[in-house]
PDB file of N, CA and C in Angstrom:
ATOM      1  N   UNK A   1       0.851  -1.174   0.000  1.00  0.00           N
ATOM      2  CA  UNK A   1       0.000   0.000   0.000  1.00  0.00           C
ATOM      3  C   UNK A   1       0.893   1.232   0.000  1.00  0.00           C
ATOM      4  N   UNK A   2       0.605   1.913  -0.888  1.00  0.00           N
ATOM      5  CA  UNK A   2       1.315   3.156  -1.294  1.00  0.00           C
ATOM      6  C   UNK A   2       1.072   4.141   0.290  1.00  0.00           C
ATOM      7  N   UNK A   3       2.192   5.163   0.658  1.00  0.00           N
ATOM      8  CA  UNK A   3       1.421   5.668   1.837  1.00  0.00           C
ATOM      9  C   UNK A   3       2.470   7.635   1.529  1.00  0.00           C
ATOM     10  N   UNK A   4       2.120   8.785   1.748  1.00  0.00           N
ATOM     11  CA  UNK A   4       2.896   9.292   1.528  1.00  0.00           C
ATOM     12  C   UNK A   4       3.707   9.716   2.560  1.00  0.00           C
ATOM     13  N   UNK A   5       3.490   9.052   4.010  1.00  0.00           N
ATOM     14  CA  UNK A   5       4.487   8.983   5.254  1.00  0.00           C
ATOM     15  C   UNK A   5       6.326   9.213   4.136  1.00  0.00           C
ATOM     16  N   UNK A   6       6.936  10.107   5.143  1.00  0.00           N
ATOM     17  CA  UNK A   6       8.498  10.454   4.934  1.00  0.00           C
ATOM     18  C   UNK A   6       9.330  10.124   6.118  1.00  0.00           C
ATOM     19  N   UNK A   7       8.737   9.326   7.219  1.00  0.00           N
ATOM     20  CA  UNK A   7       8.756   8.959   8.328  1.00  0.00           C
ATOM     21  C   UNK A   7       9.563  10.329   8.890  1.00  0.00           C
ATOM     22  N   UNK A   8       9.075  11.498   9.141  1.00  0.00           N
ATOM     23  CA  UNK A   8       9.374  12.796   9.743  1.00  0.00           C
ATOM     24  C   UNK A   8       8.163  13.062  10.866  1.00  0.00           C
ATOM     25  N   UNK A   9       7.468  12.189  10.957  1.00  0.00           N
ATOM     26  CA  UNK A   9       6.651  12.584  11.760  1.00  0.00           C
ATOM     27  C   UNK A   9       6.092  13.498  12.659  1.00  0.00           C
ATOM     28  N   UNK A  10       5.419  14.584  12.568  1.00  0.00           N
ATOM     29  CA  UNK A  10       5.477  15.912  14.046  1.00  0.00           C
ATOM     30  C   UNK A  10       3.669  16.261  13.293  1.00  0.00           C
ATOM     31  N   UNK A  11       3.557  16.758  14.933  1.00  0.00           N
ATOM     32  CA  UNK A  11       2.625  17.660  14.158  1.00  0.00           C
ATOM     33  C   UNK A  11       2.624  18.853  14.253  1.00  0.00           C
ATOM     34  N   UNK A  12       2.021  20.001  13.449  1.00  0.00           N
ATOM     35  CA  UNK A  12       1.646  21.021  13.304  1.00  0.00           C
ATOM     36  C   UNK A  12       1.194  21.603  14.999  1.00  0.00           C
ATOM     37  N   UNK A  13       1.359  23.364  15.095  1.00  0.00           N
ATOM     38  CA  UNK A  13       0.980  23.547  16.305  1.00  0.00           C
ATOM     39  C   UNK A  13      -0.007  23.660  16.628  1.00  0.00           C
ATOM     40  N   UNK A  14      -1.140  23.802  15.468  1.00  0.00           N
ATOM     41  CA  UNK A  14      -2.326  23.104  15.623  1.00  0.00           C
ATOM     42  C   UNK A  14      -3.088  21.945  15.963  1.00  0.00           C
ATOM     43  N   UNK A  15      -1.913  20.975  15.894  1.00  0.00           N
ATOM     44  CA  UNK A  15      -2.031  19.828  16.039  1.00  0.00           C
ATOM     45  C   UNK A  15      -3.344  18.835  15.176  1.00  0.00           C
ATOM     46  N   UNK A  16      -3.053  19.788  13.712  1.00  0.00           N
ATOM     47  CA  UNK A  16      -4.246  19.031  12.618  1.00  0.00           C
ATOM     48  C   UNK A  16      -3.554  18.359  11.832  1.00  0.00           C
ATOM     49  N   UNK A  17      -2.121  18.667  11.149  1.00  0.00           N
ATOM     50  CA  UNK A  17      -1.724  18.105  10.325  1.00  0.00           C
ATOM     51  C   UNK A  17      -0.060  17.844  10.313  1.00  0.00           C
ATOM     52  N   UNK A  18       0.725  16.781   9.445  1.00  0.00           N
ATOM     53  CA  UNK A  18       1.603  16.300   9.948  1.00  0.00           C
ATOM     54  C   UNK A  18       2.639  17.168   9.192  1.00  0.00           C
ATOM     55  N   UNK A  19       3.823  17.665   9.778  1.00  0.00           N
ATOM     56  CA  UNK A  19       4.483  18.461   9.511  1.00  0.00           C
ATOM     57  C   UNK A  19       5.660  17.402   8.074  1.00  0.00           C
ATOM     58  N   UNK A  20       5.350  16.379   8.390  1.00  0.00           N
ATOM     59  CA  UNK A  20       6.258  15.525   7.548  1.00  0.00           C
ATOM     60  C   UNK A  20       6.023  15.004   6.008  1.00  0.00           C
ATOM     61  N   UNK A  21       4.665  14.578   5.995  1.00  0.00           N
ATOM     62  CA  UNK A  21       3.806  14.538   4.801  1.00  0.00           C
ATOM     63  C   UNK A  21       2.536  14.906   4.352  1.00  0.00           C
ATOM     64  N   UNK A  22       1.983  16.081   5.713  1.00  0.00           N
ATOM     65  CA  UNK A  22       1.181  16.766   4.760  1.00  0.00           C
ATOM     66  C   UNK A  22      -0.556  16.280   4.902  1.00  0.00           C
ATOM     67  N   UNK A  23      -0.374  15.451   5.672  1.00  0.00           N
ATOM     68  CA  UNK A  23      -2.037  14.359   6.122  1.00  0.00           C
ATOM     69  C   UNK A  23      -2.442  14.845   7.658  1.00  0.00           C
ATOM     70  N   UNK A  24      -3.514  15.252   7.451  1.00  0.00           N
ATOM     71  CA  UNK A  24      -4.796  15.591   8.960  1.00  0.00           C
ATOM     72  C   UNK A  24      -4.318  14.702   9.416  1.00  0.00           C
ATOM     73  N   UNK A  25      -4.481  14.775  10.612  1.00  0.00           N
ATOM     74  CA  UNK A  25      -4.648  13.760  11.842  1.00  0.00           C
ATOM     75  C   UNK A  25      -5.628  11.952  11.560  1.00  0.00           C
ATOM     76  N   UNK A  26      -6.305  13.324  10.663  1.00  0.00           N
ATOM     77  CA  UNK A  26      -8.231  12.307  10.510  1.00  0.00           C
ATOM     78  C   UNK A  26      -7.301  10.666   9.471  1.00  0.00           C
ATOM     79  N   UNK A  27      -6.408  11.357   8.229  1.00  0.00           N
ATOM     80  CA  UNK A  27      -6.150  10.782   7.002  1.00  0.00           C
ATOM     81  C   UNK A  27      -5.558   9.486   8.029  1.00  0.00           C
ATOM     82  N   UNK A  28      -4.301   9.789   9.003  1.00  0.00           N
ATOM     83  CA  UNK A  28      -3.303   9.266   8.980  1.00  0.00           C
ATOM     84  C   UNK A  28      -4.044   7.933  10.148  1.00  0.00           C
ATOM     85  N   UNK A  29      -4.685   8.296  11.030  1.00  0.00           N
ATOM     86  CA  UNK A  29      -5.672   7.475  11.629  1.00  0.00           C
ATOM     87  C   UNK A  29      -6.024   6.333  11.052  1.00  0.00           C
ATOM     88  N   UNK A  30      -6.869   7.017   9.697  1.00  0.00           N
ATOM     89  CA  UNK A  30      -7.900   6.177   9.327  1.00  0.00           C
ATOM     90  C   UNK A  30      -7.389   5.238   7.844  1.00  0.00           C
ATOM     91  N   UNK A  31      -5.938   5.360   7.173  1.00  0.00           N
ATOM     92  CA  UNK A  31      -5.269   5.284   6.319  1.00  0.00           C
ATOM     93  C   UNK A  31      -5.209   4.002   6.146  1.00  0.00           C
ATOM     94  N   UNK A  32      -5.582   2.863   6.776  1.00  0.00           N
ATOM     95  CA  UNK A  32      -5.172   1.495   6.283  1.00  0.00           C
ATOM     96  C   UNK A  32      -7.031   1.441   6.316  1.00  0.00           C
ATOM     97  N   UNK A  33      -8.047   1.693   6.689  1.00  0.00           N
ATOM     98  CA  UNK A  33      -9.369   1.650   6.391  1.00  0.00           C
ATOM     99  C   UNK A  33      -9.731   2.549   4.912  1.00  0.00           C
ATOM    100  N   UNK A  34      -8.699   3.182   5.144  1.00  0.00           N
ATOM    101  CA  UNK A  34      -9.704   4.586   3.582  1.00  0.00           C
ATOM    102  C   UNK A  34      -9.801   3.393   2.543  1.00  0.00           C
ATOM    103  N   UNK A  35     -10.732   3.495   1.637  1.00  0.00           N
ATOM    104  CA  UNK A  35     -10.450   3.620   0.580  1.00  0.00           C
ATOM    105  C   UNK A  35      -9.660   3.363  -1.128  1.00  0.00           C
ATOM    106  N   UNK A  36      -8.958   2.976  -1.937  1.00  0.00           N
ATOM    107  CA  UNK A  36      -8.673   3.169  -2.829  1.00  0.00           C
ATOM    108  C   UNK A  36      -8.231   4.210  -3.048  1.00  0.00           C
ATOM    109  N   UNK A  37      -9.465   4.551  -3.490  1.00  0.00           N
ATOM    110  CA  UNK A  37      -9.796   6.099  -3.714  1.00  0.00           C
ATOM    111  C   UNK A  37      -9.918   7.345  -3.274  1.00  0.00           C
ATOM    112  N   UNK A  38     -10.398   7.061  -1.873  1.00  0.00           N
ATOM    113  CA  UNK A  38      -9.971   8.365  -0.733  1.00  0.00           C
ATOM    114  C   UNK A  38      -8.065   8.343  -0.824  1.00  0.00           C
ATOM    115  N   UNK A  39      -7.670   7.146  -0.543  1.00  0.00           N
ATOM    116  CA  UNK A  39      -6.309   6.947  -0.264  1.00  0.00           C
ATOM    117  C   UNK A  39      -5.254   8.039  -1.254  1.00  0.00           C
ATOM    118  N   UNK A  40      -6.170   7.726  -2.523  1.00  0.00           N
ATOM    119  CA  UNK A  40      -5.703   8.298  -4.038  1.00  0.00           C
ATOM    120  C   UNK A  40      -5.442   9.780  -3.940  1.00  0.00           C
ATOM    121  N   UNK A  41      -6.581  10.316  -3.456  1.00  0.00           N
ATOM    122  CA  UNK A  41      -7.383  11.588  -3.457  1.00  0.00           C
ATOM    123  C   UNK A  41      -6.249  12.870  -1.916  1.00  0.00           C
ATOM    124  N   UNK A  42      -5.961  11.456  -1.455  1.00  0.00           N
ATOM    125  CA  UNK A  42      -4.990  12.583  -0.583  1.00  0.00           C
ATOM    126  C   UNK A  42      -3.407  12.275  -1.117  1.00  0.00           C
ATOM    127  N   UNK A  43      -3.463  11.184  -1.708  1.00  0.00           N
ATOM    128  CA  UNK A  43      -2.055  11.175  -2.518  1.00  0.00           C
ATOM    129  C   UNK A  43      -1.852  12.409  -3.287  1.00  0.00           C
ATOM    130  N   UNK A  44      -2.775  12.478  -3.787  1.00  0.00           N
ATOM    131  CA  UNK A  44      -2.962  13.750  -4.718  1.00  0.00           C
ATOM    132  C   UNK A  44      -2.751  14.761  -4.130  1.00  0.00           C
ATOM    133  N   UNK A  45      -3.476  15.099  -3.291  1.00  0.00           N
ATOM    134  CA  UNK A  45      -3.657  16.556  -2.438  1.00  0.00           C
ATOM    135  C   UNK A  45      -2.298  16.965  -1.913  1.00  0.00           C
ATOM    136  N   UNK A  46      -1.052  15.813  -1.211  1.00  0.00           N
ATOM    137  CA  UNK A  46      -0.202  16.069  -0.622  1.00  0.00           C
ATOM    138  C   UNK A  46       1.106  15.482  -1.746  1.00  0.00           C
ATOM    139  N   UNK A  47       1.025  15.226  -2.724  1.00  0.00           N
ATOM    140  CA  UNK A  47       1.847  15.191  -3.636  1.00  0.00           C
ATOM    141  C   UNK A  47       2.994  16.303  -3.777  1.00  0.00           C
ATOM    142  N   UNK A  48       3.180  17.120  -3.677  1.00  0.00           N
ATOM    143  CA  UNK A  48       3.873  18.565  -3.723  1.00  0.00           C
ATOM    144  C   UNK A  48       4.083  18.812  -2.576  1.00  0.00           C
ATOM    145  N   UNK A  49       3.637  17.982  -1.233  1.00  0.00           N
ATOM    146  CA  UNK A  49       3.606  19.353   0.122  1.00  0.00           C
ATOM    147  C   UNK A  49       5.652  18.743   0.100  1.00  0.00           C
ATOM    148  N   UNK A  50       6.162  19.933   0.940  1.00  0.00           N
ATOM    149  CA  UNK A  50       7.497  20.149   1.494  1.00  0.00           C
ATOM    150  C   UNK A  50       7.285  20.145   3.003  1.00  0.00           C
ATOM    151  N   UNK A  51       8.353  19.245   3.083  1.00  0.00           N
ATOM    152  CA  UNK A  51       8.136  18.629   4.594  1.00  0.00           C
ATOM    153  C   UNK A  51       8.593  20.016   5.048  1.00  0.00           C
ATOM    154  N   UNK A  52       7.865  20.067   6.906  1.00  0.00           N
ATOM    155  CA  UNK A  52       8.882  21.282   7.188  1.00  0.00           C
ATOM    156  C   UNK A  52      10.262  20.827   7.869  1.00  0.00           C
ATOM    157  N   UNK A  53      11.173  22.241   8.043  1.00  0.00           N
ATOM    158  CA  UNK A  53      12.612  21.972   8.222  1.00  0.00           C
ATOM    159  C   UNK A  53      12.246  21.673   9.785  1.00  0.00           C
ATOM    160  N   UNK A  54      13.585  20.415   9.865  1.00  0.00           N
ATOM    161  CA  UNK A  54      13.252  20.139  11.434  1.00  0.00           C
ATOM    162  C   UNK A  54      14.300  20.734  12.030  1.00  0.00           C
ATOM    163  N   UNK A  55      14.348  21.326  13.267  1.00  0.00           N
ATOM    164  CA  UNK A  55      15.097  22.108  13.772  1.00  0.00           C
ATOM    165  C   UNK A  55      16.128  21.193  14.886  1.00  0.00           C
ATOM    166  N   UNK A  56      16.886  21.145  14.674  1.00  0.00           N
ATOM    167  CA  UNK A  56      18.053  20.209  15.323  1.00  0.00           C
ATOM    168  C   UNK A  56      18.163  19.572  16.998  1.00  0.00           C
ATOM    169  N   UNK A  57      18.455  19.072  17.225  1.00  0.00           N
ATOM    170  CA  UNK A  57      17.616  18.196  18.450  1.00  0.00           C
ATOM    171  C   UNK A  57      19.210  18.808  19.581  1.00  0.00           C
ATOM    172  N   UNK A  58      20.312  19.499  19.145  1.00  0.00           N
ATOM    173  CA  UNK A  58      21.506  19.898  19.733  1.00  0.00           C
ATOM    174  C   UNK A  58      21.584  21.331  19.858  1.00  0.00           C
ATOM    175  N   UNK A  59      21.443  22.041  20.541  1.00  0.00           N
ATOM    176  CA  UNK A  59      21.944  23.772  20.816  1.00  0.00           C
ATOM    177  C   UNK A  59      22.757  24.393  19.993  1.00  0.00           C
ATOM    178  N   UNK A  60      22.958  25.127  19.793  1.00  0.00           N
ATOM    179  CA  UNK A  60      23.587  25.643  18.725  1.00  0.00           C
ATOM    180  C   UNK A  60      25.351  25.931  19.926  1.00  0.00           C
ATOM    181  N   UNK A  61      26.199  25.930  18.885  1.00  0.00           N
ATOM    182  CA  UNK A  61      27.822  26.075  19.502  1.00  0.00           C
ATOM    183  C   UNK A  61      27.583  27.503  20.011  1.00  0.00           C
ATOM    184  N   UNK A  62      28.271  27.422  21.257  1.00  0.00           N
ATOM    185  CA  UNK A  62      29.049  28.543  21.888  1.00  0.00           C
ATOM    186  C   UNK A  62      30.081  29.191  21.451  1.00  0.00           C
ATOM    187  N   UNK A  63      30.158  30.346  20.726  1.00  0.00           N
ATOM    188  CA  UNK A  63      31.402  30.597  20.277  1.00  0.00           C
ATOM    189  C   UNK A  63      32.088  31.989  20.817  1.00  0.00           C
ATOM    190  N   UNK A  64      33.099  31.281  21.657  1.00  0.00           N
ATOM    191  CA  UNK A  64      33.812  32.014  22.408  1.00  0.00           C
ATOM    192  C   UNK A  64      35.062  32.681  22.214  1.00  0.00           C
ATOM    193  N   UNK A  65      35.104  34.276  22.065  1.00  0.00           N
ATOM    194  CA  UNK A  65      36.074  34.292  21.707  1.00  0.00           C
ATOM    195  C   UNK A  65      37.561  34.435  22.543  1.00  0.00           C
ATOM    196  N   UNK A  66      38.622  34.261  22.155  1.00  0.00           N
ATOM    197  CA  UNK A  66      40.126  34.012  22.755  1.00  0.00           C
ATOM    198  C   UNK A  66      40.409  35.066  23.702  1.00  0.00           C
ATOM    199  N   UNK A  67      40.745  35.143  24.734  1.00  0.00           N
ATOM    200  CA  UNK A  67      41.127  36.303  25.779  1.00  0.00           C
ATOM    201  C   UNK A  67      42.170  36.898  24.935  1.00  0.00           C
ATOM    202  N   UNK A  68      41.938  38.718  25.176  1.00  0.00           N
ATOM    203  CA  UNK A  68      43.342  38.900  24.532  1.00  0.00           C
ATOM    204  C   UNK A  68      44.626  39.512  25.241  1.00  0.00           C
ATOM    205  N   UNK A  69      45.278  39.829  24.825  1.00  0.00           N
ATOM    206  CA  UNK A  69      47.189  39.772  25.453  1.00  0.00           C
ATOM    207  C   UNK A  69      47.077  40.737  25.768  1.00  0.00           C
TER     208      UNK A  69
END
């Protein structure tokens, strides 16, 4: 079964839709029950979406500079 999961998984801060591929809450639930054709119909819809950028799970470097003389 075709699925358009990017395994990025998150959701939105709405918490409606998946920041990774683009499917409601409702789609991703109900995705091994949809359809054919529903299945099709959000293939379609989320065909084009761009995952969003995930923001790095590490702090950004300290950059310190050298005491001087």
């Amino acid at each position: 079964m075709e699925t358009p999961c990017r395994n990025l998984c998150a959701l939105d801060r709405e918490r409606k839709n998946c920041t990774g591929c683009g499917r409601t809450i409702e789609e991703i639930v109900h995705w091994r029950s949809m359809t054919d054709a529903e299945r099709a119909a959000v293939m379609a819809r989320v065909r084009d979406f761009q995952p969003a950028a995930r923001p790095s799970p590490f702090p950004p470097p300290v950059r310190r500079t050298p005491p001087s003389a």
